[in-house]
Protein backbone atom coordinates (compact mmCIF):
# COMPACT_ATOMS: atom_id res chain seq x y z
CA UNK A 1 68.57 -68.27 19.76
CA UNK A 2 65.61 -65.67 19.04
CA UNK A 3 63.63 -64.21 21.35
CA UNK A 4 60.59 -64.57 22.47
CA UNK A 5 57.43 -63.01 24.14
CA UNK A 6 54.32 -64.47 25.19
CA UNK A 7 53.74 -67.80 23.66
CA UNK A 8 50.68 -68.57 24.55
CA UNK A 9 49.39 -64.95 22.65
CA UNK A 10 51.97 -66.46 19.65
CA UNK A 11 49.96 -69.71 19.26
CA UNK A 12 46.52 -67.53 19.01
CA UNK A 13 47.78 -65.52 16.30
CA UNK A 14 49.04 -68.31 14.78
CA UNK A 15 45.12 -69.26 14.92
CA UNK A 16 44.36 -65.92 13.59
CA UNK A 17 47.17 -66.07 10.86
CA UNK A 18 46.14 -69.24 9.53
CA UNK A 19 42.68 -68.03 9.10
CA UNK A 20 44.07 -65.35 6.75
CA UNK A 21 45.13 -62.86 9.18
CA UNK A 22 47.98 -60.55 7.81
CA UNK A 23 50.27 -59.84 11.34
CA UNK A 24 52.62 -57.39 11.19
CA UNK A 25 55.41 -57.03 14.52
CA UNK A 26 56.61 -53.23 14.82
CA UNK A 27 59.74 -54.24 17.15
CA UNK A 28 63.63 -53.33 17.14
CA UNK A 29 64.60 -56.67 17.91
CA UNK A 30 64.97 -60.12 16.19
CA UNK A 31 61.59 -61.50 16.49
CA UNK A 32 60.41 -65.10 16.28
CA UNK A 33 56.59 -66.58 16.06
CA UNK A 34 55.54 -69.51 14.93
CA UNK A 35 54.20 -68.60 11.92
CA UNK A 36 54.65 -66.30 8.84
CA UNK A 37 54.59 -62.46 9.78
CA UNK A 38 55.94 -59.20 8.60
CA UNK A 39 58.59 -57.82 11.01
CA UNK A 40 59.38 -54.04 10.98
CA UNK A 41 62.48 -53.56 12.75
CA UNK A 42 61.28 -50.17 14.08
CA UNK A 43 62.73 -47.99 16.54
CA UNK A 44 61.56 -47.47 19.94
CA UNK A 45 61.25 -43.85 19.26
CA UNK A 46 59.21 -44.82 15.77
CA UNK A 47 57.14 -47.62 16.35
CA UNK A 48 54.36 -44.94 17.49
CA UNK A 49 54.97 -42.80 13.43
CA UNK A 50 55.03 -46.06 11.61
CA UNK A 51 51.90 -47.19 13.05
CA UNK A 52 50.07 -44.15 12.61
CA UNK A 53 51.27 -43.89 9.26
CA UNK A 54 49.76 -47.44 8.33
CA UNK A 55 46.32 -46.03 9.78
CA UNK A 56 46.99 -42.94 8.41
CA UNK A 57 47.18 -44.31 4.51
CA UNK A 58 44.49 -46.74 5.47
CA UNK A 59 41.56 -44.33 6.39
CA UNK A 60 39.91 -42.04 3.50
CA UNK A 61 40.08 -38.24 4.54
CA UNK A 62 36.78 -37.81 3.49
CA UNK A 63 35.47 -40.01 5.85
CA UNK A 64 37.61 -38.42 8.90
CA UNK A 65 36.09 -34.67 7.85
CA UNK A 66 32.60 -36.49 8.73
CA UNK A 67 34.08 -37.20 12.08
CA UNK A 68 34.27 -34.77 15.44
CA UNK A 69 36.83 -32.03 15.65
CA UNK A 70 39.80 -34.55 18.10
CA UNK A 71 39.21 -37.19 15.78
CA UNK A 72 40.13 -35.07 13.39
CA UNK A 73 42.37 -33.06 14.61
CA UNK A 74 43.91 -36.54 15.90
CA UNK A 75 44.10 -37.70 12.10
CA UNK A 76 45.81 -34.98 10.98
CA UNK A 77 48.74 -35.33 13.27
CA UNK A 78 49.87 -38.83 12.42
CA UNK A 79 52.96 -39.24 9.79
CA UNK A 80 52.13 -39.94 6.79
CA UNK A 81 54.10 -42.46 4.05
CA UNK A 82 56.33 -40.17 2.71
CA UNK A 83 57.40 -38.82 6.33
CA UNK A 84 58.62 -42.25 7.41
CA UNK A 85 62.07 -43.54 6.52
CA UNK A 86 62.77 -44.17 2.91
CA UNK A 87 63.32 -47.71 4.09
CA UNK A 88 60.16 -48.53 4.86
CA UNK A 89 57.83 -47.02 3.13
CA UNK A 90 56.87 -49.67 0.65
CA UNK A 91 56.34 -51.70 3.62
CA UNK A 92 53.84 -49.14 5.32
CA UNK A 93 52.02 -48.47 2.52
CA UNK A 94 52.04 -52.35 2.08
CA UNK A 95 50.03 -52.93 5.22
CA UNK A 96 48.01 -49.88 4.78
CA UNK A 97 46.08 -51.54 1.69
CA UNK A 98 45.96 -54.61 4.26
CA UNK A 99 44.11 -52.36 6.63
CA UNK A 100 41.87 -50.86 4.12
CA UNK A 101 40.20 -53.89 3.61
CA UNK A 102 40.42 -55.27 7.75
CA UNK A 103 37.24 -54.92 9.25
CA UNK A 104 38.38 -56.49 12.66
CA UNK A 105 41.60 -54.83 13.59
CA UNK A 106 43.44 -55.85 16.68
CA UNK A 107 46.24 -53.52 17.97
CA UNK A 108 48.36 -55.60 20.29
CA UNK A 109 50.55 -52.77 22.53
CA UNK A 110 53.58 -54.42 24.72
CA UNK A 111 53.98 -52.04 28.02
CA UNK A 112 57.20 -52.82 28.95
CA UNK A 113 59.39 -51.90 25.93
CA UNK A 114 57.93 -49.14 24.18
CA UNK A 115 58.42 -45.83 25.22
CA UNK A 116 55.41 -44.34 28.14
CA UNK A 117 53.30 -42.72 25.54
CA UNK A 118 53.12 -45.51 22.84
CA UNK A 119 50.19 -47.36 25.21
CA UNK A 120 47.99 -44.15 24.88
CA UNK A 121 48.80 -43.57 21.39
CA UNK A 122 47.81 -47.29 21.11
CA UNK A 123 44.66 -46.65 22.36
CA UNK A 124 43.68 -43.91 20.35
CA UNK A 125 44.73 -45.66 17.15
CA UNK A 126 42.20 -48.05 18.05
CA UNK A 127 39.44 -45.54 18.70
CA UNK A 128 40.26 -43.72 15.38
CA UNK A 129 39.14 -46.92 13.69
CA UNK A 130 36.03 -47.87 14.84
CA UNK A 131 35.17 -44.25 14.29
CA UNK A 132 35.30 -44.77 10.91
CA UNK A 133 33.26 -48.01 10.95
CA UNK A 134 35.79 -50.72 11.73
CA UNK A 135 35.57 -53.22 14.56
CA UNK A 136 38.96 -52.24 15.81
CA UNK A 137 40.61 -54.26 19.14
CA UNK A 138 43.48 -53.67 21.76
CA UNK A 139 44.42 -55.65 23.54
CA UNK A 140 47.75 -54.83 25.99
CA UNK A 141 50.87 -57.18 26.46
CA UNK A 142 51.62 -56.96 30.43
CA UNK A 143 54.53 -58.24 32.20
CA UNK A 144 54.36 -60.71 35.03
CA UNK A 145 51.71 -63.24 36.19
CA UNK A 146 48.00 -60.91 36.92
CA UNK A 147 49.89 -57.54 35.66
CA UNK A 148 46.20 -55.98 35.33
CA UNK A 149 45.25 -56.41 38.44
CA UNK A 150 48.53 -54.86 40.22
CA UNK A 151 48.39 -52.14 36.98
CA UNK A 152 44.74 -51.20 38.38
CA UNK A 153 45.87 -51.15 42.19
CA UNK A 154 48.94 -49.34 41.70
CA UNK A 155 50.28 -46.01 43.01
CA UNK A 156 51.71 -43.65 40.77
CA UNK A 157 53.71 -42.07 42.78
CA UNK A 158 55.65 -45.05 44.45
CA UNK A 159 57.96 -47.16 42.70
CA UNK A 160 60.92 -49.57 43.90
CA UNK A 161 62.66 -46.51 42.45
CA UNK A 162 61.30 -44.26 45.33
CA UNK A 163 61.23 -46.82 47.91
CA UNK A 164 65.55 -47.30 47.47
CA UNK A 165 65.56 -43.23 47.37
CA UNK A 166 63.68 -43.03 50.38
CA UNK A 167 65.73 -45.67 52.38
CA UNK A 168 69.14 -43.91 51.14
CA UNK A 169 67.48 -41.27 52.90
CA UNK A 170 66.89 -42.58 56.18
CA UNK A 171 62.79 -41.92 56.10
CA UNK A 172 62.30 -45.67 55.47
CA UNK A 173 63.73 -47.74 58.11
CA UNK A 174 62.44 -51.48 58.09
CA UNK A 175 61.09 -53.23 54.55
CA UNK A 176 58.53 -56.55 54.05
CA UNK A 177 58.92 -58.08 50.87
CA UNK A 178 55.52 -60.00 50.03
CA UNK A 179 56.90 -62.64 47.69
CA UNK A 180 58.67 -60.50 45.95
CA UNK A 181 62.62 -60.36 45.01
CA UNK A 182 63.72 -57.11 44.00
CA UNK A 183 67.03 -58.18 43.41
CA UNK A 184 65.97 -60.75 40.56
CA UNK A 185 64.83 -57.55 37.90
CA UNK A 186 65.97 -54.09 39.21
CA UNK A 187 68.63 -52.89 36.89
CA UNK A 188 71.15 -51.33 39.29
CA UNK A 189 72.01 -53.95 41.70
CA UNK A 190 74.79 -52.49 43.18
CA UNK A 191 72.41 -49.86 44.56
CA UNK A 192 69.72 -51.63 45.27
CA UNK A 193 71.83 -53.93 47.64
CA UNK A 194 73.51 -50.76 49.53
CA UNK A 195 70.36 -50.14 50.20
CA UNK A 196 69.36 -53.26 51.84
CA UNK A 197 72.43 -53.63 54.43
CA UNK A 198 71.15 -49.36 55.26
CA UNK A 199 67.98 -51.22 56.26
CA UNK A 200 67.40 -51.98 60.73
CA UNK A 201 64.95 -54.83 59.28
CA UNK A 202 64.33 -56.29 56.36
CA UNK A 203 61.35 -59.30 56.58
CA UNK A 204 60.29 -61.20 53.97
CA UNK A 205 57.83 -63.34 53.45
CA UNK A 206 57.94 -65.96 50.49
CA UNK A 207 57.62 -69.77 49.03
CA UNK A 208 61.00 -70.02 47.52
CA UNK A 209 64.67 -69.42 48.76
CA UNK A 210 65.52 -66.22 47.06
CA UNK A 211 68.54 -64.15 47.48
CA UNK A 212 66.65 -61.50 49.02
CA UNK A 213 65.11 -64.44 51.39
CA UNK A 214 68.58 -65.07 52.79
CA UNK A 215 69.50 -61.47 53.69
CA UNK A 216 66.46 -61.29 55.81
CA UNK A 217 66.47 -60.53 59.22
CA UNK A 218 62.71 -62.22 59.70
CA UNK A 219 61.68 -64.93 56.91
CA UNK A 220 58.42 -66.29 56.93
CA UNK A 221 57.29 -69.26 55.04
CA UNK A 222 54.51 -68.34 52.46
CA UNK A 223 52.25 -71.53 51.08
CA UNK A 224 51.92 -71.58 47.15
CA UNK A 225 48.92 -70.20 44.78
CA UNK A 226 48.65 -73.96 43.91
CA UNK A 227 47.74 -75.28 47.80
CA UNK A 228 46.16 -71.93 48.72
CA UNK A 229 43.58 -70.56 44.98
CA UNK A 230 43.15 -67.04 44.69
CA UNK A 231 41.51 -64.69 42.20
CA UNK A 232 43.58 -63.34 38.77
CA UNK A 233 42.33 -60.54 36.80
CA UNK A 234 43.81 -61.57 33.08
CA UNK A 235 44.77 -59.16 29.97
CA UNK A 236 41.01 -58.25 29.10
CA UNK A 237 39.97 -57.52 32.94
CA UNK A 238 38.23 -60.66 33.67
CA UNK A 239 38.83 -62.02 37.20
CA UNK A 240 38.53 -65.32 37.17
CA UNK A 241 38.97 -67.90 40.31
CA UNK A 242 41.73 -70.48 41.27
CA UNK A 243 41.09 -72.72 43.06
CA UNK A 244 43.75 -75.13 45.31
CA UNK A 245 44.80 -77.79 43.47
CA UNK A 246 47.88 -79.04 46.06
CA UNK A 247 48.16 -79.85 50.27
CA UNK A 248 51.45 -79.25 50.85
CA UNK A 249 53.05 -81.90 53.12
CA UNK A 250 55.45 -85.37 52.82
CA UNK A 251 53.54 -87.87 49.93
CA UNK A 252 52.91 -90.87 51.90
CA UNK A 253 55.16 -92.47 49.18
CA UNK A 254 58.06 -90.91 51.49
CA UNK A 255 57.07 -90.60 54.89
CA UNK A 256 56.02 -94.73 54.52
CA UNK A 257 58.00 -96.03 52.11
CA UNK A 258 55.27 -97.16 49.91
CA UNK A 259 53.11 -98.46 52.03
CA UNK A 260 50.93 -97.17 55.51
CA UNK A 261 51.45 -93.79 56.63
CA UNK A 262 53.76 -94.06 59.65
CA UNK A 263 51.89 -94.06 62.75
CA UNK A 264 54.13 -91.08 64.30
CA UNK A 265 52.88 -88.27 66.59
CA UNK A 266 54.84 -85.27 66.44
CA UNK A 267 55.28 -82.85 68.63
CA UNK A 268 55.00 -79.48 66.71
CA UNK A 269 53.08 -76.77 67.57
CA UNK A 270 49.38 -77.12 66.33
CA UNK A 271 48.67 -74.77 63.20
CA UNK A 272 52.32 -73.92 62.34
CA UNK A 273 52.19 -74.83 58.87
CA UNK A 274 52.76 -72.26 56.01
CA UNK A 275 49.63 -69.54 55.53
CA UNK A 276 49.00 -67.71 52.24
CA UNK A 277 50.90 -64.16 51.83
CA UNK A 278 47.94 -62.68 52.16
CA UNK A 279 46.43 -64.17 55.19
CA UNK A 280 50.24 -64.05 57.31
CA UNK A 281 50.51 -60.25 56.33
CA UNK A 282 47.04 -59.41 57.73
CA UNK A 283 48.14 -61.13 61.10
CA UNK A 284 50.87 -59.42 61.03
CA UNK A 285 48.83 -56.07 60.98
CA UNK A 286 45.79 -57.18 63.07
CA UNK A 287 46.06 -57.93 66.69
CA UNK A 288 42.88 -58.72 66.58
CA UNK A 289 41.15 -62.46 67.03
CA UNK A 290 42.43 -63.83 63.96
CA UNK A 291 39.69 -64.68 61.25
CA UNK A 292 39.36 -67.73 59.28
CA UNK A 293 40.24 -68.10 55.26
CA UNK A 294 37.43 -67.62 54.16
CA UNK A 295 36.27 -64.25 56.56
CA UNK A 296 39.59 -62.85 55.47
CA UNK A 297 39.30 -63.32 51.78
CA UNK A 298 35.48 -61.55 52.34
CA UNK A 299 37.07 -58.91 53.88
CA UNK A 300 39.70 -57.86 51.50
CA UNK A 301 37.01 -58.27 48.39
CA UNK A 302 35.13 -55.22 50.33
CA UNK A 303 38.57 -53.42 50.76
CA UNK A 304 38.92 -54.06 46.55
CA UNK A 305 35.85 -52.35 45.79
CA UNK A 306 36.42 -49.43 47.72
CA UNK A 307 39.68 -49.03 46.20
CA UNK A 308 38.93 -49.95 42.94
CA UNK A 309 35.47 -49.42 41.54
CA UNK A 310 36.19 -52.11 38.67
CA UNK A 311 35.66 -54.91 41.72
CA UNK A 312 32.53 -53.31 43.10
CA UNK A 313 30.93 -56.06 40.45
CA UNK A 314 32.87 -59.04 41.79
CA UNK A 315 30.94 -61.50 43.43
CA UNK A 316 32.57 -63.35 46.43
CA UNK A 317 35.24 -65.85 45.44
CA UNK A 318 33.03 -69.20 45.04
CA UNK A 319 30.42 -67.26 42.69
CA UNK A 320 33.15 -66.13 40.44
CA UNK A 321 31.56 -68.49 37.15
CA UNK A 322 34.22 -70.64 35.55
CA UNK A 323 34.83 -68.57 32.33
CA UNK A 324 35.35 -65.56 35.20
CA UNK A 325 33.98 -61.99 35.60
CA UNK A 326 34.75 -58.86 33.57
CA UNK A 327 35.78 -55.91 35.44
CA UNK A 328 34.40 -52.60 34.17
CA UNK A 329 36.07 -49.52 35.67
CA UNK A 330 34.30 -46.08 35.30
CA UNK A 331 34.63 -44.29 32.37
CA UNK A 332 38.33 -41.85 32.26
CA UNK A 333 37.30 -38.02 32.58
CA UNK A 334 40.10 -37.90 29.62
CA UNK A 335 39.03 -37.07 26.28
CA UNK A 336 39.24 -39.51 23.28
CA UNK A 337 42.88 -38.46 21.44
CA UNK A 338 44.30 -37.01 23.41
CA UNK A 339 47.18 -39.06 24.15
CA UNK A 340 50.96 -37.37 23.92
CA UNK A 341 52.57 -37.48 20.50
CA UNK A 342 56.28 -39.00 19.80
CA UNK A 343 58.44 -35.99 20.93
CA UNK A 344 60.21 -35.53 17.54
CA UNK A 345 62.28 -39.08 16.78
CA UNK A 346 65.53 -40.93 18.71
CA UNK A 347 68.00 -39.25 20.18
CA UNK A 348 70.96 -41.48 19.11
CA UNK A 349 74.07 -39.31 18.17
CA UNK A 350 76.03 -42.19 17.10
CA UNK A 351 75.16 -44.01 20.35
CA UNK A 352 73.25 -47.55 20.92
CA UNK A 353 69.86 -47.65 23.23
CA UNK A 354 70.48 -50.59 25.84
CA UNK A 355 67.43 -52.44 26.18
CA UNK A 356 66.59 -55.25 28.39
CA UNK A 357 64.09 -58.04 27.46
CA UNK A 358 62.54 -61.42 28.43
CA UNK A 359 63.49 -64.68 27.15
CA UNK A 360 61.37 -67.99 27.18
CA UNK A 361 64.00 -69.46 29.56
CA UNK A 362 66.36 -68.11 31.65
CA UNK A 363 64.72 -64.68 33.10
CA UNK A 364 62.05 -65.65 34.43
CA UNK A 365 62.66 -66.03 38.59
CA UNK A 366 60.59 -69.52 39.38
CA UNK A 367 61.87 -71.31 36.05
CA UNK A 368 65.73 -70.92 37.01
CA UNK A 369 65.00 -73.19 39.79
CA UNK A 370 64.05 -75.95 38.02
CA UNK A 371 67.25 -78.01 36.88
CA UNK A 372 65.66 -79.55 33.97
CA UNK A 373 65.00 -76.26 32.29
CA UNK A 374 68.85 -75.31 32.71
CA UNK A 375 69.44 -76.92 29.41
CA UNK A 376 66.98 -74.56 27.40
CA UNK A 377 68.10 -71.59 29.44
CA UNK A 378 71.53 -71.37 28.21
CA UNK A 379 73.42 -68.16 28.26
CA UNK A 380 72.39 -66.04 25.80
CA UNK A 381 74.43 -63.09 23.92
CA UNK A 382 73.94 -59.31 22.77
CA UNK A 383 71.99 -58.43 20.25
CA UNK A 384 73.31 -55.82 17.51
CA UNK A 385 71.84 -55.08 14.05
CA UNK A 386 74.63 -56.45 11.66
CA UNK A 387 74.95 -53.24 9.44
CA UNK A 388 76.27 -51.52 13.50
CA UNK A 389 78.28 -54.65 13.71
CA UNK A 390 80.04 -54.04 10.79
CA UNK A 391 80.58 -50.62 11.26
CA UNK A 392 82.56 -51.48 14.91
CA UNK A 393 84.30 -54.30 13.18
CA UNK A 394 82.68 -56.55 14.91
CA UNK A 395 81.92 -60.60 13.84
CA UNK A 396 78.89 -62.88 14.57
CA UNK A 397 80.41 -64.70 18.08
CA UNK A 398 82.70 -62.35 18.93
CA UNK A 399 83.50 -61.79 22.87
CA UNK A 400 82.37 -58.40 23.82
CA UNK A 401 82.47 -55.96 26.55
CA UNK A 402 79.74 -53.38 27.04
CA UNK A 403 80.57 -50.47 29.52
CA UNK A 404 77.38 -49.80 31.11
CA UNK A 405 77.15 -46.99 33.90
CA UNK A 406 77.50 -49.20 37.08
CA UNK A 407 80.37 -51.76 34.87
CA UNK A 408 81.12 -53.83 31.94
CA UNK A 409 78.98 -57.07 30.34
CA UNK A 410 80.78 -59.28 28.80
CA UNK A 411 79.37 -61.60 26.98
CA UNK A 412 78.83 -63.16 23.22
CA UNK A 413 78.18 -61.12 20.46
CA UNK A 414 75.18 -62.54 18.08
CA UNK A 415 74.20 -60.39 15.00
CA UNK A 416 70.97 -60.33 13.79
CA UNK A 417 70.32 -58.46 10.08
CA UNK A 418 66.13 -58.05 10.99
CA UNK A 419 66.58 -55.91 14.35
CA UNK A 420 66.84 -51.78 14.55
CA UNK A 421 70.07 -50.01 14.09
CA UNK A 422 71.20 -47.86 16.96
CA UNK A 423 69.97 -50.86 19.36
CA UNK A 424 71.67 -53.23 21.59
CA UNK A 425 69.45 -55.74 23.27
CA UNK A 426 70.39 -57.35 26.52
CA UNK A 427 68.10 -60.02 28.00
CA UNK A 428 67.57 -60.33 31.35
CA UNK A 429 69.36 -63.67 32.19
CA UNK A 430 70.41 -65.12 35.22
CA UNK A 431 73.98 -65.38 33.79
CA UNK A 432 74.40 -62.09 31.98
CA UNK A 433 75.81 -58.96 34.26
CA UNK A 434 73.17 -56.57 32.77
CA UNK A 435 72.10 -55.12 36.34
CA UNK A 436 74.75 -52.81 35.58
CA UNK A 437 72.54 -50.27 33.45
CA UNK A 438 70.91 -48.36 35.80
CA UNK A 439 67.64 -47.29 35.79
CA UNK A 440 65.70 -44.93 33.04
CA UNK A 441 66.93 -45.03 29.24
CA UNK A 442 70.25 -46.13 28.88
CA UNK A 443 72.29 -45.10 26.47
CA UNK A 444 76.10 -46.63 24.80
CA UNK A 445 78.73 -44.96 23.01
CA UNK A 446 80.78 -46.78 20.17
CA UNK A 447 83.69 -46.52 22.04
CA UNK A 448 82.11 -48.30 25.41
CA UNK A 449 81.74 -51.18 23.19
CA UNK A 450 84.91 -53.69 22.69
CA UNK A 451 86.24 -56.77 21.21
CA UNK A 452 87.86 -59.20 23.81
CA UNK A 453 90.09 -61.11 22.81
């Protein structure tokens, strides 16, 4: 079963593609779109060379010693064909007489699986072309539902990485979890729960009944996006509005049996019912005289533009226009290229690079609770390149076990000939062990990798 990513960005390059597009997928795994592409199983640690090697080829010297001194000096320290692997060469110089004749470029840049630098690198690739005259676009692949809006208000300095360090330590004593399950994605469970049980009090606050939700000291009920609307910023930095679609409550369908509502009079306490995450944390905060929906939402729009200058531009939430409102953040005191090189290749040494990825079904939190999707989400295996396979002795459908640093993943072996050598990918599923790999780069010997049975 391939994998994956973003299929609503696969059906407009499908668009694009059938429009006479040429798309070509830099990626160490075993890709699938819905359409005809060329796949270079690259290397994490060469996607950024390959890349720049295609550009490289693409762009006329002449017309980069016309340019500034950084764009030049930028030029001149990208690969060039005959640096990159024998293997796929033809390829990159393939796509660099593609690019020659491109006047719209569009550099699409994943976040989550490429190494820190390869966004940067991404976005000086981009500015290297419309120097030279081409309408060059990037656009960034983010994970999780409004990723550029928590991207532009988060810290840099805390992670769920320093929160668990600073709990182990004792300087973090009670935790609230705003819709948000930690345990679903963080890649060293074991940890991660220690943590938890060091906690006095853990609240959380959320729509669903996640693991996390039941270890709670204090749970409080959170009402959906759909019966409360809010404001998403998408992948281009344009907020746009949402507005409630649902009232949460018993369809009369129930609570009457098809016909009048029952005439019953209840005796719970007046304005009980769920309140949006946002509006229950601020009353948790402010002892103040609570303010209504609508003062609240006002209130943390000012709070956005003094944090953010991108939102000083946002209107209030009912004057956001339907096709929504671009952000524009101040312009970075960085200079144009100078984003951080590759540092010099993979560091392999006859081992494999663990990585985990998304699926279309079966890693994502909200889907696993719907039972109708439990079908399509069925448990998937490791990935290997099937030159590695053969080299371990090791079959399509073979039972394996992986020895990661926290404990072994078993699961089903499934060899793919279009993926990276040196690379084992794990997805994220609900049914696969893989919170066992700890966090940063993780790394596999030949020998931590057996046949079962």
């Amino acid at each position: 079963d391939p994998i994956n990513e973003a299929p609503m960005l696969a059906l407009d390059m499908r668009q694009a593609q059938r429009k006479g597009a040429t798309v070509a997928v830099f990626d160490p795994r075993s890709i699938f779109l819905p359409f005809e592409f060329r796949h270079l199983a690259a290397n994490i640690d060469t996607i950024d060379a390959d890349l720049g090697a295609v550009i490289h080829a693409a762009i006329d010297s002449a017309t980069i010693r016309k340019l500034d001194e950084s764009a030049h000096e930028f030029y001149g320290s990208l690969a060039t064909v005959e640096e990159i692997s024998a293997a796929r060469q033809a390829e990159i110089a393939a796509l660099a007489e593609k690019l020659k004749d491109s006047k719209r470029p569009l550099i699409i840049c994943g976040t989550e699986t490429v190494r820190w630098q390869t966004p940067g690198r991404a976005a000086d690739f981009a500015l290297l072309m419309q120097a030279v005259g081409k309408s060059a676009g990037l656009f960034y692949l983010m994970p999780g539902a409004n990723g550029f809006a928590a991207g532009l208000l988060a810290d840099a300095k805390v992670s769920l990485e320093t929160l668990i360090t600073a709990i182990e330590q004792g300087s973090i004593k009670g935790l609230i979890l705003v819709e948000s399950n930690p345990l679903w994605q963080f890649p060293d469970r074991q940890r991660l729960e220690q943590a938890l049980e060091q906690l006095e009090l853990l609240a959380v606050m959320d729509y669903v009944n996640s693991e996390v939700a039941q270890k709670a000291d204090i749970f409080l009920p959170t009402a959906t996006l759909y019966e409360t609307g809010g404001v998403y910023v998408n992948q281009e930095g344009r907020a746009q509005a949402v507005g409630p679609a649902y009232r949460g409550g018993i369809p009369i369908v129930q609570s009457g049996d098809g016909d009048h509502p029952p005439r019953i009079y209840g005796t719970g306490i007046p304005g009980a019912e769920s309140q949006a995450a946002w509006q229950a944390l601020v009353n948790l905060i402010d002892t103040e005289q609570p303010l209504t929906a609508e003062d609240l939402r006002a209130n943390i729009l000012q709070w956005l533009a003094k944090t953010e200058p991108g939102f000083e531009q946002l209107p209030g939430i009912a004057k956001i226009p339907p096709e929504g409102t671009r952000i524009l953040q101040a312009p970075h005191p960085a200079e144009h290229f100078a984003s951080v090189p590759p540092d010099g290749g993979p560091y392999t040494d006859g081992q494999f690079e663990v990585m985990a990825v998304e699926r279309t079904f079966g890693t994502e939190e909200l889907s696993v609770y719907s039972a109708c999707l439990d079908e399509l989400a069925s448990t998937p295996g490791i990935f290997m390149n099937s030159v590695d396979a053969e080299r371990l002795n090791l079959t399509d459908g073979d039972r394996v076990s992986i020895e990661l640093n926290s404990g072994a993943v078993e699961a089903i072996l499934q060899v793919a000939a279009d993926m990276a050598a040196g690379t084992l990918v794990i997805p994220r599923h609900k049914d696969l062990d893989w919170q066992k790999m700890g966090t940063g780069q993780t790394w596999v010997r030949k020998d931590q990798i057996r046949k079962l049975g």
